[in-house]
Protein backbone atom coordinates (compact mmCIF):
# COMPACT_ATOMS: atom_id res chain seq x y z
CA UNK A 1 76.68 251.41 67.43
CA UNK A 2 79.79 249.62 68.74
CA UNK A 3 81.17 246.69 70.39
CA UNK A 4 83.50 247.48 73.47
CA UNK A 5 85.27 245.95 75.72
CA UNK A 6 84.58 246.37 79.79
CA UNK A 7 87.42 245.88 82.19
CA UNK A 8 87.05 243.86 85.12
CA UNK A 9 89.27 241.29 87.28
CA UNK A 10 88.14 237.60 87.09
CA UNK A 11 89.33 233.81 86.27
CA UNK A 12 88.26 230.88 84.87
CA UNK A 13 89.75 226.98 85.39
CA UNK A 14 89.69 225.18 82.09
CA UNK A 15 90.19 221.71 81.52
CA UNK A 16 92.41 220.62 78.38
CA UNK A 17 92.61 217.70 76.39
CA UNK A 18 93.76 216.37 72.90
CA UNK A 19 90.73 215.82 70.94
CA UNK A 20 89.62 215.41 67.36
CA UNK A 21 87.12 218.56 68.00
CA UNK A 22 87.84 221.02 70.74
CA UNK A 23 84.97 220.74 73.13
CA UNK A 24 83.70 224.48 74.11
CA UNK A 25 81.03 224.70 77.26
CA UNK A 26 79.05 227.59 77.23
CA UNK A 27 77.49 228.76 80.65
CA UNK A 28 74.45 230.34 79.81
CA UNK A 29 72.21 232.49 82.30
CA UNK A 30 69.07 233.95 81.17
CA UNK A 31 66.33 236.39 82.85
CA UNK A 32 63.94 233.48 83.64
CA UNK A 33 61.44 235.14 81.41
CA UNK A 34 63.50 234.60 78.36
CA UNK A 35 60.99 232.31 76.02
CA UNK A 36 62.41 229.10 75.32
CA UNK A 37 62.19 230.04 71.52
CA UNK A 38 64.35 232.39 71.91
CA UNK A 39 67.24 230.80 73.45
CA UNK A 40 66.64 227.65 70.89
CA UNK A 41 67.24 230.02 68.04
CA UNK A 42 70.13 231.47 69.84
CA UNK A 43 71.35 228.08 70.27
CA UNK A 44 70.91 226.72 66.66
CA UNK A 45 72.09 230.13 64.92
CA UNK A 46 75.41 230.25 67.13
CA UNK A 47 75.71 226.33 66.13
CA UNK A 48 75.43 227.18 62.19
CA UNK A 49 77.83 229.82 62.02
CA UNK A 50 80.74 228.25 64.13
CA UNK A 51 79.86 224.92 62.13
CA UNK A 52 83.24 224.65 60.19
CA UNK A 53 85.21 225.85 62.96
CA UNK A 54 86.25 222.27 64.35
CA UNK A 55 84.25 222.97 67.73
CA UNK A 56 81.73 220.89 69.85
CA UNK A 57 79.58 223.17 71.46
CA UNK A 58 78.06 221.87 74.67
CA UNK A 59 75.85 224.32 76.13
CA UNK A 60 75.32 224.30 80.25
CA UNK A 61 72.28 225.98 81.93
CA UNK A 62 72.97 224.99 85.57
CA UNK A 63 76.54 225.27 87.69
CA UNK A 64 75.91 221.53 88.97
CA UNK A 65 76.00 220.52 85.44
CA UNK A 66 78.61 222.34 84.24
CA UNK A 67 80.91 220.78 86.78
CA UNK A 68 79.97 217.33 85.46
CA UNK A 69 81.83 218.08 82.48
CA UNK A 70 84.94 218.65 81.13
CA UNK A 71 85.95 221.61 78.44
CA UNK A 72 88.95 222.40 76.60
CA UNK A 73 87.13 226.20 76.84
CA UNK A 74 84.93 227.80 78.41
CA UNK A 75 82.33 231.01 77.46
CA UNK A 76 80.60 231.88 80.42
CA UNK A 77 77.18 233.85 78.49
CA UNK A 78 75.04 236.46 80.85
CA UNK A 79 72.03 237.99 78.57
CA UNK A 80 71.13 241.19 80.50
CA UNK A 81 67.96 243.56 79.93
CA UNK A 82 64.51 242.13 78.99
CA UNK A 83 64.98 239.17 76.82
CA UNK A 84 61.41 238.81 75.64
CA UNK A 85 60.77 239.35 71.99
CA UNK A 86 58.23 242.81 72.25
CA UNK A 87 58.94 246.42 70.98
CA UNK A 88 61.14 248.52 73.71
CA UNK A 89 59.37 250.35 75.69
CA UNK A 90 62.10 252.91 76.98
CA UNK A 91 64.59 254.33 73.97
CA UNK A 92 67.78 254.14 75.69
CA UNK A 93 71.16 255.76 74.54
CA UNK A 94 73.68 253.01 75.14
CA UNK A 95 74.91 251.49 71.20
CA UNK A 96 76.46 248.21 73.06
CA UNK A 97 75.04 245.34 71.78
CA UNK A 98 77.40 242.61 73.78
CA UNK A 99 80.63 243.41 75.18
CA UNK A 100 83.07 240.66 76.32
CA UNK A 101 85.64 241.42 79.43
CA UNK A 102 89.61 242.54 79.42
CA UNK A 103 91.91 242.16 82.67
CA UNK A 104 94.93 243.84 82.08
CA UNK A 105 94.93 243.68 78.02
CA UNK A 106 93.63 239.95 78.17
CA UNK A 107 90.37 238.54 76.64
CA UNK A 108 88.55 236.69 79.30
CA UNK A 109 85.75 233.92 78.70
CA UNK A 110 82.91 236.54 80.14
CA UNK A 111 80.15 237.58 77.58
CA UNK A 112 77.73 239.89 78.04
CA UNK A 113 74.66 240.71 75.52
CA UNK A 114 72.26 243.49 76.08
CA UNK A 115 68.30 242.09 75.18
CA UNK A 116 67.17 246.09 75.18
CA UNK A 117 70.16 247.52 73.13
CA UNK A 118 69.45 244.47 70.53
CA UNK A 119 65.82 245.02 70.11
CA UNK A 120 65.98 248.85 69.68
CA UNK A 121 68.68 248.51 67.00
CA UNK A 122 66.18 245.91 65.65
CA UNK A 123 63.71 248.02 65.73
CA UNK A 124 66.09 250.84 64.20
CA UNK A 125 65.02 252.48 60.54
CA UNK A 126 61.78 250.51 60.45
CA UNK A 127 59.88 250.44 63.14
CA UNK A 128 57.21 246.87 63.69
CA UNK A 129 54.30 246.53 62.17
CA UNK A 130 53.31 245.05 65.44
CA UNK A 131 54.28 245.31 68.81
CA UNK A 132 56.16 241.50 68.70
CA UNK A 133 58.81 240.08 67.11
CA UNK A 134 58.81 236.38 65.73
CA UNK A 135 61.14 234.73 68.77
CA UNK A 136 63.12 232.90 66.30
CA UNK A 137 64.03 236.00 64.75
CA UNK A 138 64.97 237.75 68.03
CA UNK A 139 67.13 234.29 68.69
CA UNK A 140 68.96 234.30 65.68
CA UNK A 141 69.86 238.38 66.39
CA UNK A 142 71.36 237.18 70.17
CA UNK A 143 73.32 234.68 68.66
CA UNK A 144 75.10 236.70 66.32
CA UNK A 145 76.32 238.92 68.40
CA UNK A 146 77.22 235.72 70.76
CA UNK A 147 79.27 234.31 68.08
CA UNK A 148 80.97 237.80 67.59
CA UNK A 149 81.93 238.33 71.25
CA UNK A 150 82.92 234.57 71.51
CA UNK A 151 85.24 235.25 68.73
CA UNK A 152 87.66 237.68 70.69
CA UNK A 153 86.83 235.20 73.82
CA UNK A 154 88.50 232.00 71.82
CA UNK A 155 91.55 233.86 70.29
CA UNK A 156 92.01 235.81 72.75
CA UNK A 157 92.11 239.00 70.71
CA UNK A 158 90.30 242.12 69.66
CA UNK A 159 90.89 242.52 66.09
CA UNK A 160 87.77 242.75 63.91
CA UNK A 161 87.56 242.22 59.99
CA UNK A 162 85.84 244.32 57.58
CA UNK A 163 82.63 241.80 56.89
CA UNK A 164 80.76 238.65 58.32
CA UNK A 165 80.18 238.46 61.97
CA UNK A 166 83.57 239.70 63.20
CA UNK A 167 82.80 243.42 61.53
CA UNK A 168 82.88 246.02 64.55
CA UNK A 169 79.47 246.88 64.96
CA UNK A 170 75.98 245.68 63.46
CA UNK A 171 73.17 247.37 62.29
CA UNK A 172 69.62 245.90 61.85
CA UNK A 173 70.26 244.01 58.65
CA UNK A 174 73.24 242.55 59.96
CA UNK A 175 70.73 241.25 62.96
CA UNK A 176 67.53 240.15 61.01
CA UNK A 177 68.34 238.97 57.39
CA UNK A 178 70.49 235.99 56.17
CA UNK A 179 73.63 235.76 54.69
CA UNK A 180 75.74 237.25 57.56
CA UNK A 181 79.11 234.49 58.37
CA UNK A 182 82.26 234.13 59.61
CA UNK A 183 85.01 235.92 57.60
CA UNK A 184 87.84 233.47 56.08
CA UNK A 185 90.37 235.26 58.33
CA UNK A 186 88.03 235.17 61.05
CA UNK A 187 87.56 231.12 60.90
CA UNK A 188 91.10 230.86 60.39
CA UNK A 189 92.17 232.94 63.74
CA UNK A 190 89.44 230.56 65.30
CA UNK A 191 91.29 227.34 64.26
CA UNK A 192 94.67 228.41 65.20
CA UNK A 193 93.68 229.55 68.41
CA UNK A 194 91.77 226.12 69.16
CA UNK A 195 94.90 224.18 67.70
CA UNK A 196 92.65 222.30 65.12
CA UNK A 197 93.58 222.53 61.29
CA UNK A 198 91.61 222.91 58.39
CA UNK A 199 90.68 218.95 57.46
CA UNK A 200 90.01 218.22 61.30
CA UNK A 201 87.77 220.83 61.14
CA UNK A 202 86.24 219.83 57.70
CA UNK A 203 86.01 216.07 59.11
CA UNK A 204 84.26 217.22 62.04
CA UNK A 205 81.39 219.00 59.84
CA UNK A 206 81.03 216.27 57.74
CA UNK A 207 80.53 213.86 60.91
CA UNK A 208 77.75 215.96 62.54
CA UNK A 209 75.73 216.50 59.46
CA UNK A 210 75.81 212.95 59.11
CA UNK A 211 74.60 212.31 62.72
CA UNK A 212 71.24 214.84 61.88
CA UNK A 213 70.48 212.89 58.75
């Protein structure tokens, strides 16, 4: 079970700006059967992990909303397969859990994450007591594998580290149980990439856990 990377020709237009956090849209399109759950704990697991990484995450479900606002990035998400939280029906033989797309040796900000490769490696070693799986835990699954494809999208770069959510490939602890984060080297390569150091970031933590009290 690996990550790769697909090769394909596309663009994107980003918007840039000094700011004390670097504001990150992420287009999301979903199979319209996708239970709201599920994206929600996509949303809020993707949120926790990239918490100290000096980003505001503003998430975009619609293209005439997206142009309303301005970015300093841009992730453009596509969840592909069956995104409903049930056993697979159909054991398939691709490992790919999300994949992110290269043009000529560049990274760009196009995402990809399989619903059917993540439930069968979910399912992997232990197979369900029943034939569904809690949403939320199907949510948080999708959006670690979001937050390791959005890694190489934001720096702009391949490389993988030996633990946390940047490790090459996941297997179904890595997807289900706690305790899974963002290497130190990993965070680091974030911030540098983004242009934000260490106490903006730490400032900008601090603010929003201030604004959910």
């Amino acid at each position: 079970m690996s990550f790769y990377r697909m090769l394909c020709f596309a663009g994107a237009v980003l918007t840039a700006h000094a700011a004390q956090a670097s504001r990150v849209g992420i287009l999301v399109n979903v199979p319209p059967t996708t239970p709201a759950a599920v994206i929600e704990a996509l949303q809020a697991e993707t949120e926790e992990a990239l918490k100290n990484s000096g980003m505001e995450l503003l998430w975009t479900f619609s293209q005439g909303e997206a142009a309303r606002e301005t970015y300093d990035r841009v992730v453009s998400l596509r969840l592909i397969g069956r995104c409903v939280p049930v056993r697979p029906e159909i054991v398939r033989r691709s490992h790919v859990l999300g994949f992110t797309h290269i043009s000529d040796g560049t990274v760009l900000p196009f995402v990809e994450i399989n619903c059917d490769t993540v439930l069968r490696v979910m399912e992997s070693g232990s197979p369900w007591v029943t034939p569904y799986l809690p949403p939320t835990v199907f949510g948080r699954a999708l959006g670690r594998v979001l937050v390791h494809e959005m890694l190489h999208v934001l720096t702009v770069s391949s490389a993988h580290d030996r633990e946390g959510l940047t490790k090459p490939a996941f297997n179904r602890t890595d997807l289900t149980l706690g305790g899974l984060h963002l290497a130190d080297a990993a965070l680091q390569r974030l911030r540098q990439s983004l242009g934000v150091s260490d106490l903006q970031a730490e400032n900008g933590s601090h603010q929003r856990a201030h604004a959910e009290e």
